[in-house]
C-alpha atoms as a PDB file:
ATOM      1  CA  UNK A   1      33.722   9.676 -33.763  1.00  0.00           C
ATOM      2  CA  UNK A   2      30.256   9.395 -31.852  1.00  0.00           C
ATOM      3  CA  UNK A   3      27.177  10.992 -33.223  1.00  0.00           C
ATOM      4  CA  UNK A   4      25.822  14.516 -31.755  1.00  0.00           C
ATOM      5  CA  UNK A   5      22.491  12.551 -31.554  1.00  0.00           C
ATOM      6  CA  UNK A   6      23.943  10.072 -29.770  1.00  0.00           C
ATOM      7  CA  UNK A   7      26.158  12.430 -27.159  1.00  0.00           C
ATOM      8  CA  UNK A   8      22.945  14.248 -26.497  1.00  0.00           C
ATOM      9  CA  UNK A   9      20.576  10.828 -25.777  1.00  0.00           C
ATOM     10  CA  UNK A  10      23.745  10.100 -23.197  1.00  0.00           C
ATOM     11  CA  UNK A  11      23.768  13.436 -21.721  1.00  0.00           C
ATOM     12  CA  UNK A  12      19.524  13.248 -21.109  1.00  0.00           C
ATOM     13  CA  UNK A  13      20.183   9.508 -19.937  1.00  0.00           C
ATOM     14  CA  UNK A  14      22.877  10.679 -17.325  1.00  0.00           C
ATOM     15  CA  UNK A  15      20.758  13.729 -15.974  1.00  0.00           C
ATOM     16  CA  UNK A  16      17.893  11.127 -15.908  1.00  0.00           C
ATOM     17  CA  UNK A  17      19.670   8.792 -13.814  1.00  0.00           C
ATOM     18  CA  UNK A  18      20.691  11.151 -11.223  1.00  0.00           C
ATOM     19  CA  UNK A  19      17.533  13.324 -11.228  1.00  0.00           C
ATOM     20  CA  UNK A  20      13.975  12.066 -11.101  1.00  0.00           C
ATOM     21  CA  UNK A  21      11.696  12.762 -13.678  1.00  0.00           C
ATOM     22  CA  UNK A  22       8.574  15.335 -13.127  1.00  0.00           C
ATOM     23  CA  UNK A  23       5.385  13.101 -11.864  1.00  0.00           C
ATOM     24  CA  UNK A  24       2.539  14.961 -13.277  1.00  0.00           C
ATOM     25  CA  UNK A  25       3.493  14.130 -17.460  1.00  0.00           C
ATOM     26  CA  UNK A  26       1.530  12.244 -20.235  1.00  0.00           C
ATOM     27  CA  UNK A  27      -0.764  10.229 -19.066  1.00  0.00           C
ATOM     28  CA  UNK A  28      -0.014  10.518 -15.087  1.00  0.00           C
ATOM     29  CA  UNK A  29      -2.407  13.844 -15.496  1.00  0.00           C
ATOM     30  CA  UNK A  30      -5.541  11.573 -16.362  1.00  0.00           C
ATOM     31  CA  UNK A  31      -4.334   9.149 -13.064  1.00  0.00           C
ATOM     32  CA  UNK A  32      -3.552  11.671 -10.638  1.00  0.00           C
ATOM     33  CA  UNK A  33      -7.115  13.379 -12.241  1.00  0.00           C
ATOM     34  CA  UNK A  34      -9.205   9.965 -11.774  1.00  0.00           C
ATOM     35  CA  UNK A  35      -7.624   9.728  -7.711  1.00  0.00           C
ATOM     36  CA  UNK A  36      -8.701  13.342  -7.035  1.00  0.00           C
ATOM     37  CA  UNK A  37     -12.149  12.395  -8.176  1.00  0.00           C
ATOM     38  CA  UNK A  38     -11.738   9.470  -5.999  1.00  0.00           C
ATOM     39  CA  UNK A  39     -11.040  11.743  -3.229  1.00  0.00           C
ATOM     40  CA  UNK A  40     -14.077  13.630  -4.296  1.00  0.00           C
ATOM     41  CA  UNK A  41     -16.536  10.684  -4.661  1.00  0.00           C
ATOM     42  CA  UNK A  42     -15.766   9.378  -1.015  1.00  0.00           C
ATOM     43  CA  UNK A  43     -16.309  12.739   0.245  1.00  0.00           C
ATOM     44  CA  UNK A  44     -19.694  12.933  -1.263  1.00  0.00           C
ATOM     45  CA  UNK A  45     -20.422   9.590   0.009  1.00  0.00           C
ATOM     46  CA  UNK A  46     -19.659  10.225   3.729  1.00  0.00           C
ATOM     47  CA  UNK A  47     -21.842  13.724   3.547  1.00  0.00           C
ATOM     48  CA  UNK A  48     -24.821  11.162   2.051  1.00  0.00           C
ATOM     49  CA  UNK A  49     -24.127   8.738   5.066  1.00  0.00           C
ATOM     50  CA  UNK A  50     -24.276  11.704   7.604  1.00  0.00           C
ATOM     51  CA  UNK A  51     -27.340  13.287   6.001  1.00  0.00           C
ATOM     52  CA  UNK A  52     -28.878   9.548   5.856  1.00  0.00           C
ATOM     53  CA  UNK A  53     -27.868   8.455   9.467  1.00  0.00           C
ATOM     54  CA  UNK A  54     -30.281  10.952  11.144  1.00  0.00           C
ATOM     55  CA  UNK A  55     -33.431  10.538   8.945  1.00  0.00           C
ATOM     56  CA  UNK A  56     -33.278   6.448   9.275  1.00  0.00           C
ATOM     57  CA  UNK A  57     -33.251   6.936  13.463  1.00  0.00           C
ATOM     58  CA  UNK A  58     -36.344   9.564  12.590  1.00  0.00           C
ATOM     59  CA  UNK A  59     -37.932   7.840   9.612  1.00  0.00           C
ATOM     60  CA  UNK A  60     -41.365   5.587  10.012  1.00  0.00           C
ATOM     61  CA  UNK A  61     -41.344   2.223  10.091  1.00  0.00           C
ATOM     62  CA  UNK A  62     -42.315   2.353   6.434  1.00  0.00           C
ATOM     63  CA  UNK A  63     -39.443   4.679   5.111  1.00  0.00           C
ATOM     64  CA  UNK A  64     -36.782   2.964   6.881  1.00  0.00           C
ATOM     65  CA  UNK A  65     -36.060   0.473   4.561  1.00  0.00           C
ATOM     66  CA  UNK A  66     -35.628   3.331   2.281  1.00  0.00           C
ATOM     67  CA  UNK A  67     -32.448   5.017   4.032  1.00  0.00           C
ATOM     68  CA  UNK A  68     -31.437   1.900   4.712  1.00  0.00           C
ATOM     69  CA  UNK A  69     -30.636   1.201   0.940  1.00  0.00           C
ATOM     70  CA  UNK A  70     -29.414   4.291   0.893  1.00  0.00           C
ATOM     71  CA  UNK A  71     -26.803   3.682   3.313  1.00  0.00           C
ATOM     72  CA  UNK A  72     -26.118   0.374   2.016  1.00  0.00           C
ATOM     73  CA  UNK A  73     -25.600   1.506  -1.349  1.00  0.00           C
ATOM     74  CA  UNK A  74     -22.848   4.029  -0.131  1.00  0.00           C
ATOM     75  CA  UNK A  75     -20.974   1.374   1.656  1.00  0.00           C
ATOM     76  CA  UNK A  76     -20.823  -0.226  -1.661  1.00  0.00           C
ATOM     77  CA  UNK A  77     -19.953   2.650  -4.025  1.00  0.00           C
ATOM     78  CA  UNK A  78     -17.322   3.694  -0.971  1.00  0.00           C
ATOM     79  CA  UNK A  79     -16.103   0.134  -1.450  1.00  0.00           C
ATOM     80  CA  UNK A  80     -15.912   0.426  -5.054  1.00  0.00           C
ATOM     81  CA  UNK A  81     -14.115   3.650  -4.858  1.00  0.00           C
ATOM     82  CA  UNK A  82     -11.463   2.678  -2.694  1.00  0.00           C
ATOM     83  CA  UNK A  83     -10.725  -0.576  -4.556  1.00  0.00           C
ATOM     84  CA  UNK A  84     -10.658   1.751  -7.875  1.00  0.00           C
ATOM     85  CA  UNK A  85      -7.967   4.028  -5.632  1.00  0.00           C
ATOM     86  CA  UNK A  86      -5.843   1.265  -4.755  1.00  0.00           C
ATOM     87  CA  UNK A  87      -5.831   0.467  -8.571  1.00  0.00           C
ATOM     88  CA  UNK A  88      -4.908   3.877  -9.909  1.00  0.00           C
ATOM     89  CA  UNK A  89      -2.082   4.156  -7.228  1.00  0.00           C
ATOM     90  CA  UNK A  90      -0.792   1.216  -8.525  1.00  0.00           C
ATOM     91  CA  UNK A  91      -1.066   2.371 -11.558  1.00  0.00           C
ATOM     92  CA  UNK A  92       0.682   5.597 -11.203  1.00  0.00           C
ATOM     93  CA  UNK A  93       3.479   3.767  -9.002  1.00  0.00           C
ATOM     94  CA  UNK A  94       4.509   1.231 -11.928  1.00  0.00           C
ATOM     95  CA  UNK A  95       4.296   3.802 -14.904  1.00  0.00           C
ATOM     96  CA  UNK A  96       6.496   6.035 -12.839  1.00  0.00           C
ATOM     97  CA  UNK A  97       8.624   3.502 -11.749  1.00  0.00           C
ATOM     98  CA  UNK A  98       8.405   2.359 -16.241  1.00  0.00           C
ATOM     99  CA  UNK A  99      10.103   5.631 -17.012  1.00  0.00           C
ATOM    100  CA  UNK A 100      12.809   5.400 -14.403  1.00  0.00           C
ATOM    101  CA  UNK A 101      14.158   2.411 -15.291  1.00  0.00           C
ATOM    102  CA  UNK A 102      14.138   3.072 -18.734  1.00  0.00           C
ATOM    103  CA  UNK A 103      16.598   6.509 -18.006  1.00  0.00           C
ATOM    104  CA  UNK A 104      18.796   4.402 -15.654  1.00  0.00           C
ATOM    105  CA  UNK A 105      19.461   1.532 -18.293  1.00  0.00           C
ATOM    106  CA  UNK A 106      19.942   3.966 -20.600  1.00  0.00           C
ATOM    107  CA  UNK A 107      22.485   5.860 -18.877  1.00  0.00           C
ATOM    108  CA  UNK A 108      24.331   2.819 -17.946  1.00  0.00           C
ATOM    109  CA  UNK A 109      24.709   1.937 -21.630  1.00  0.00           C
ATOM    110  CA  UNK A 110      25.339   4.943 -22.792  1.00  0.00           C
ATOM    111  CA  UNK A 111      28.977   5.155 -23.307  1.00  0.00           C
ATOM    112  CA  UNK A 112      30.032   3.610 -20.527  1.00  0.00           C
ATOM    113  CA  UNK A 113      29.503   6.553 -18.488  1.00  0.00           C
ATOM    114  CA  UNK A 114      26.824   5.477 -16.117  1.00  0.00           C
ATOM    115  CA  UNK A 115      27.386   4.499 -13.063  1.00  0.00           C
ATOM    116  CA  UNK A 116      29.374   1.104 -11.704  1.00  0.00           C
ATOM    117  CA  UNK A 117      27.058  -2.476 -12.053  1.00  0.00           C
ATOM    118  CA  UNK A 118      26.337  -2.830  -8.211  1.00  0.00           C
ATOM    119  CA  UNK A 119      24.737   1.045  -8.294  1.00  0.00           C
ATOM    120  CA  UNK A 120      22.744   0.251 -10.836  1.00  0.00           C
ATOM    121  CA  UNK A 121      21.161  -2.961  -9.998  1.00  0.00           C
ATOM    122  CA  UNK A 122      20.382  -1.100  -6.284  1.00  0.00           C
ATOM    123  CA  UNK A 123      18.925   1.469  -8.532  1.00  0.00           C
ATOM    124  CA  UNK A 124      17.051  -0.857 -10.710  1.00  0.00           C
ATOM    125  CA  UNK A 125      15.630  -2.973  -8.087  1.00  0.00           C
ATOM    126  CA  UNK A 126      16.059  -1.697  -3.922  1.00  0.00           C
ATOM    127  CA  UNK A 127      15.353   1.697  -5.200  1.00  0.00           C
ATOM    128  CA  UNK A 128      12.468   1.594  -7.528  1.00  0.00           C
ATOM    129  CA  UNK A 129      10.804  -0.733  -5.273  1.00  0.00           C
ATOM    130  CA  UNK A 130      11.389   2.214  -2.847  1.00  0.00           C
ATOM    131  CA  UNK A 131       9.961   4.802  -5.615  1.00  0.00           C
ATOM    132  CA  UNK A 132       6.911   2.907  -6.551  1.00  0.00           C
ATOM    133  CA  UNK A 133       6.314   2.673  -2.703  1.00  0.00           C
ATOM    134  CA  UNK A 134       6.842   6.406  -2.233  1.00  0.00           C
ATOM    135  CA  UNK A 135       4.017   6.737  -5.412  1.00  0.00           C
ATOM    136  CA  UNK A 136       1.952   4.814  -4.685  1.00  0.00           C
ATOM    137  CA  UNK A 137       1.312   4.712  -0.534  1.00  0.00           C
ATOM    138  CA  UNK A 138       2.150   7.943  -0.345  1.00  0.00           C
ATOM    139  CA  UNK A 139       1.610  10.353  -2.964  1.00  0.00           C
ATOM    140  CA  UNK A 140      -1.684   8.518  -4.677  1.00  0.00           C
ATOM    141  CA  UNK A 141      -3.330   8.711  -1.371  1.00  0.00           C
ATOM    142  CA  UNK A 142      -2.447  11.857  -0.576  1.00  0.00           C
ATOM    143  CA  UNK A 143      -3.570  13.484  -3.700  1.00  0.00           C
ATOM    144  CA  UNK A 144      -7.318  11.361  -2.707  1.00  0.00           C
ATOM    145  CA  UNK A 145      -6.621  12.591   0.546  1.00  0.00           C
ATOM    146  CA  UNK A 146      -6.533  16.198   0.392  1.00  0.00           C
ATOM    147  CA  UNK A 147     -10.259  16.880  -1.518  1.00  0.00           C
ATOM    148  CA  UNK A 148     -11.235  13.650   0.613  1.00  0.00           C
ATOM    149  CA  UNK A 149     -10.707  15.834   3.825  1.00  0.00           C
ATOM    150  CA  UNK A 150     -11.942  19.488   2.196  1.00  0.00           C
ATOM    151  CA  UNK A 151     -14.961  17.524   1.440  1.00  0.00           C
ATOM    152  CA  UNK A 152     -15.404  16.042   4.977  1.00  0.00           C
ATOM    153  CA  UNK A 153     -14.849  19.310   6.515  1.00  0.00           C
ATOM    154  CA  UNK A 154     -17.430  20.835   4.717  1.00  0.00           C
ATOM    155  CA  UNK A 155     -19.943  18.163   5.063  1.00  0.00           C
ATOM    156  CA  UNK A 156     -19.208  18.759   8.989  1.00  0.00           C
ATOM    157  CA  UNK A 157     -19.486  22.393   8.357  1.00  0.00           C
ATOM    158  CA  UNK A 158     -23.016  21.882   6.895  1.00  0.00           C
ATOM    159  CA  UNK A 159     -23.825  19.944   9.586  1.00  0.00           C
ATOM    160  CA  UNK A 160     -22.398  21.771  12.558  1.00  0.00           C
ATOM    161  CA  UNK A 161     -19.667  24.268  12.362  1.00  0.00           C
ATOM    162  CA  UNK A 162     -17.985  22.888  16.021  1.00  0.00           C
ATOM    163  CA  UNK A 163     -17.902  19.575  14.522  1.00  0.00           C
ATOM    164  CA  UNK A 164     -15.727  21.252  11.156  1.00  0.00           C
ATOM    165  CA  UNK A 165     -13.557  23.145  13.914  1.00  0.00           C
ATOM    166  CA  UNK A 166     -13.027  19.964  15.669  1.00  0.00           C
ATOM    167  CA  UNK A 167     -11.792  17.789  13.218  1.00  0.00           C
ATOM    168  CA  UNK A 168      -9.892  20.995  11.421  1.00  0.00           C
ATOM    169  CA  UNK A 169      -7.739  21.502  13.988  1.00  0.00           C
ATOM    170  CA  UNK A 170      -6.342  18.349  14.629  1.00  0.00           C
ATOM    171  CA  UNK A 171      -5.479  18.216  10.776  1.00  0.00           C
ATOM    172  CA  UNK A 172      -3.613  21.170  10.321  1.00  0.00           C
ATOM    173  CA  UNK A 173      -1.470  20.289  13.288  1.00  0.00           C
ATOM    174  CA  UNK A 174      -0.969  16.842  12.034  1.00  0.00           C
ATOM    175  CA  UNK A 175       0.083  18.906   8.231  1.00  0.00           C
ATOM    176  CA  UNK A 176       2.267  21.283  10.409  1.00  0.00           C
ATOM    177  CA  UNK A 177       3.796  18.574  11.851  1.00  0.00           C
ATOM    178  CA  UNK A 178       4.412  16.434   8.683  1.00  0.00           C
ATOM    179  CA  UNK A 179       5.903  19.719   7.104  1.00  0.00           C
ATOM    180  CA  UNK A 180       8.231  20.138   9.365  1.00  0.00           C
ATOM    181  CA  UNK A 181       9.626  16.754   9.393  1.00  0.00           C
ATOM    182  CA  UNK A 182       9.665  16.286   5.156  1.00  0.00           C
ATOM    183  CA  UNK A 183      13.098  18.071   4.952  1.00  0.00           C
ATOM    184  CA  UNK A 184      14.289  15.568   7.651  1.00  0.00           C
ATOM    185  CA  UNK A 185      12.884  12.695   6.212  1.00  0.00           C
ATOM    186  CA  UNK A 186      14.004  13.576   2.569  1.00  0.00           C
ATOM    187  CA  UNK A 187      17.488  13.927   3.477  1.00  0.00           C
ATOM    188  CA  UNK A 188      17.787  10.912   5.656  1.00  0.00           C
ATOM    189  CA  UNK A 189      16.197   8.869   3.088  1.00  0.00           C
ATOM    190  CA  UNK A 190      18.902  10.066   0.711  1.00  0.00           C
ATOM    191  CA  UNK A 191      21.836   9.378   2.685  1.00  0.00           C
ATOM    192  CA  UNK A 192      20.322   5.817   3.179  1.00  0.00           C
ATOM    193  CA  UNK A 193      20.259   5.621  -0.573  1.00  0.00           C
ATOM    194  CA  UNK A 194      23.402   6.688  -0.954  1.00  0.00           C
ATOM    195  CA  UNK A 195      24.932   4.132   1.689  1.00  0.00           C
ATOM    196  CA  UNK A 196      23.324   1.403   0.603  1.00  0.00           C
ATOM    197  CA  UNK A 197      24.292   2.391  -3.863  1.00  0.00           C
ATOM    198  CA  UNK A 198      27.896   2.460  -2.540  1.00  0.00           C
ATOM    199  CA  UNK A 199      27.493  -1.033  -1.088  1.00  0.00           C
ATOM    200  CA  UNK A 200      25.797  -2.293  -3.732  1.00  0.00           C
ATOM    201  CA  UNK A 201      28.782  -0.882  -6.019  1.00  0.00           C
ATOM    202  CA  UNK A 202      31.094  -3.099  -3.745  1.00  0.00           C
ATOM    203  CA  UNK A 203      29.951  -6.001  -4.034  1.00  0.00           C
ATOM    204  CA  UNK A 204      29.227  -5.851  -7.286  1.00  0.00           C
ATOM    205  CA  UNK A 205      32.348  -5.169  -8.050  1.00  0.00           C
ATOM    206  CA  UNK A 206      33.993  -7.840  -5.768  1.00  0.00           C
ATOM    207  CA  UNK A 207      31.833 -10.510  -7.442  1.00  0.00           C
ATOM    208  CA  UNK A 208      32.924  -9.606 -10.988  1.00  0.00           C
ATOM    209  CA  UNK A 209      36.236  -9.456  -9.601  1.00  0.00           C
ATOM    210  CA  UNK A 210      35.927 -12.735  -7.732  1.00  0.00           C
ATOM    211  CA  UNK A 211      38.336 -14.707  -9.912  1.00  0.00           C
ATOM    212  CA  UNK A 212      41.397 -12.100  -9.368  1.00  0.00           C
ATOM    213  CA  UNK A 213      40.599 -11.325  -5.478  1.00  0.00           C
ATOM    214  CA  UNK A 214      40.754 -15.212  -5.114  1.00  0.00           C
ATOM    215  CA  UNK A 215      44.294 -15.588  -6.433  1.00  0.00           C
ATOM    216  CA  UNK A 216      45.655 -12.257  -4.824  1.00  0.00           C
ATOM    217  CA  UNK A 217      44.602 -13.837  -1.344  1.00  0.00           C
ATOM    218  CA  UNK A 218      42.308 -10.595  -1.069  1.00  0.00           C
ATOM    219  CA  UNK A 219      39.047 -12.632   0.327  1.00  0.00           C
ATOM    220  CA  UNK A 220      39.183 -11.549   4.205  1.00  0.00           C
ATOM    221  CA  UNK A 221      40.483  -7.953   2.969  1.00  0.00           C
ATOM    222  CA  UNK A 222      37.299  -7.770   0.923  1.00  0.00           C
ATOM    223  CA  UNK A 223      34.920  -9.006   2.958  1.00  0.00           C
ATOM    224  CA  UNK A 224      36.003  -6.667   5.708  1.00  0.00           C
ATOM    225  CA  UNK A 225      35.166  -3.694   3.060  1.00  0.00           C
ATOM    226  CA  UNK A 226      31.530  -4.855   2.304  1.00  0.00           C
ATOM    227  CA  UNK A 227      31.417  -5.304   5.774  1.00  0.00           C
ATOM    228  CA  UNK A 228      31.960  -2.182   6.456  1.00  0.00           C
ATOM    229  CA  UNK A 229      29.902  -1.037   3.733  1.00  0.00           C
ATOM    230  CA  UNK A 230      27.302  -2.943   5.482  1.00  0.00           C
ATOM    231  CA  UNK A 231      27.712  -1.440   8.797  1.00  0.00           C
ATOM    232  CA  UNK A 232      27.645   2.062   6.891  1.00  0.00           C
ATOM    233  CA  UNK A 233      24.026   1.277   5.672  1.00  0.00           C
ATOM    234  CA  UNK A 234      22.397  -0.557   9.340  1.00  0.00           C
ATOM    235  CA  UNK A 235      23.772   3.233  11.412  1.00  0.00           C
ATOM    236  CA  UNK A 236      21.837   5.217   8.648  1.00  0.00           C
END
């Protein structure tokens, strides 16, 4: 007889497998904390460059050295700050990516219920990479994104409200437009996945059964399946 302990750890490894887990847990808080500041940080900088701009082209000869460090010394912290970004997207890509793989090997072991080899070797490699690439190119730079652009906008706002207005508008068309295209996108991408896990299944299978397709003459009848398969994941 099998352990309740152990029935339960199979049931939370299955759900894990077919369900991703929350992002914002444990330590992804600080990360997803330390890009917003990021996002922060590089709007601060830009409002220092536009304040700076105008009083070097109206400064004396004698003070112009001055905004020129200034402006020189934003470039670098800006610099700094974006190299930091790409590091914490990273970052949050691979420890997401850490906890996904662990719920996928553990629902393949667990009882033999998980799902065939081929699925979850796409899952464990084609897929994550997919994931980690979803983390951390496009939801680590959005979440520096978002105060990146509220900060802009009120730099501009500071500076002249017609400048805020013109770069406001174009960005809430551009986030209309993106909204309106996420459902498409999500469910395209899924039936892509899904393709491309059944193929993976197939051949998977047919390699494991190599030995037995061989001497049943089932080659050409098996390679026309993949094929298919194949053909299945190019159209989506």
């Amino acid at each position: 007889m099998t352990a309740p302990g152990t029935t339960t750890a199979a049931n939370r490894a299955a759900r894990t497998a077919e369900s991703l887990p929350p992002l914002l847990t444990g330590r992804r808080r600080v990360t997803v904390g330390l890009l917003v500041c990021a996002g922060l940080g590089q709007a601060a900088l830009a409002g220092a460059t536009a304040v700076s701009m105008p009083r070097l082209l109206q400064a004396e000869p004698g003070d112009r050295w001055f905004w020129v460090g200034i402006l020189l010394l934003a470039a670098l912290c800006m610099s700094g700050i974006r190299i930091a970004e790409w590091v914490l997207a990273e970052r949050l890509g691979q420890d997401y990516v850490h906890e996904v793989r662990g719920g996928l090997l553990a629902a393949a072991l667990a009882e033999g219920r998980g799902p065939s080899l081929g699925t979850t070797i796409a899952r464990a490699t084609n897929d994550l990479a997919a994931v980690r690439n979803w983390v951390a190119w496009g939801i680590a730079p959005l979440t520096g994104a978002v105060p990146l652009v509220a900060g802009v906008l009120v730099v501009l706002a500071l500076v002249h409200p017609v400048l805020a207005a013109a770069v406001a508008v174009p960005v809430g068309l551009l986030a209309v437009v993106f909204a309106l295209l996420a459902r498409t996108a999500y469910v395209r991408a899924r039936s892509v996945r899904t393709a491309r896990g059944r193929l993976a299944a197939q051949v998977g299978d047919a390699v494991a059964a190599g030995t037995g397709i061989r001497a049943a003459g089932g080659v050409r009848r098996e390679l026309g399946r993949i094929a298919q398969r194949s053909a299945d994941v190019r159209e989506r």
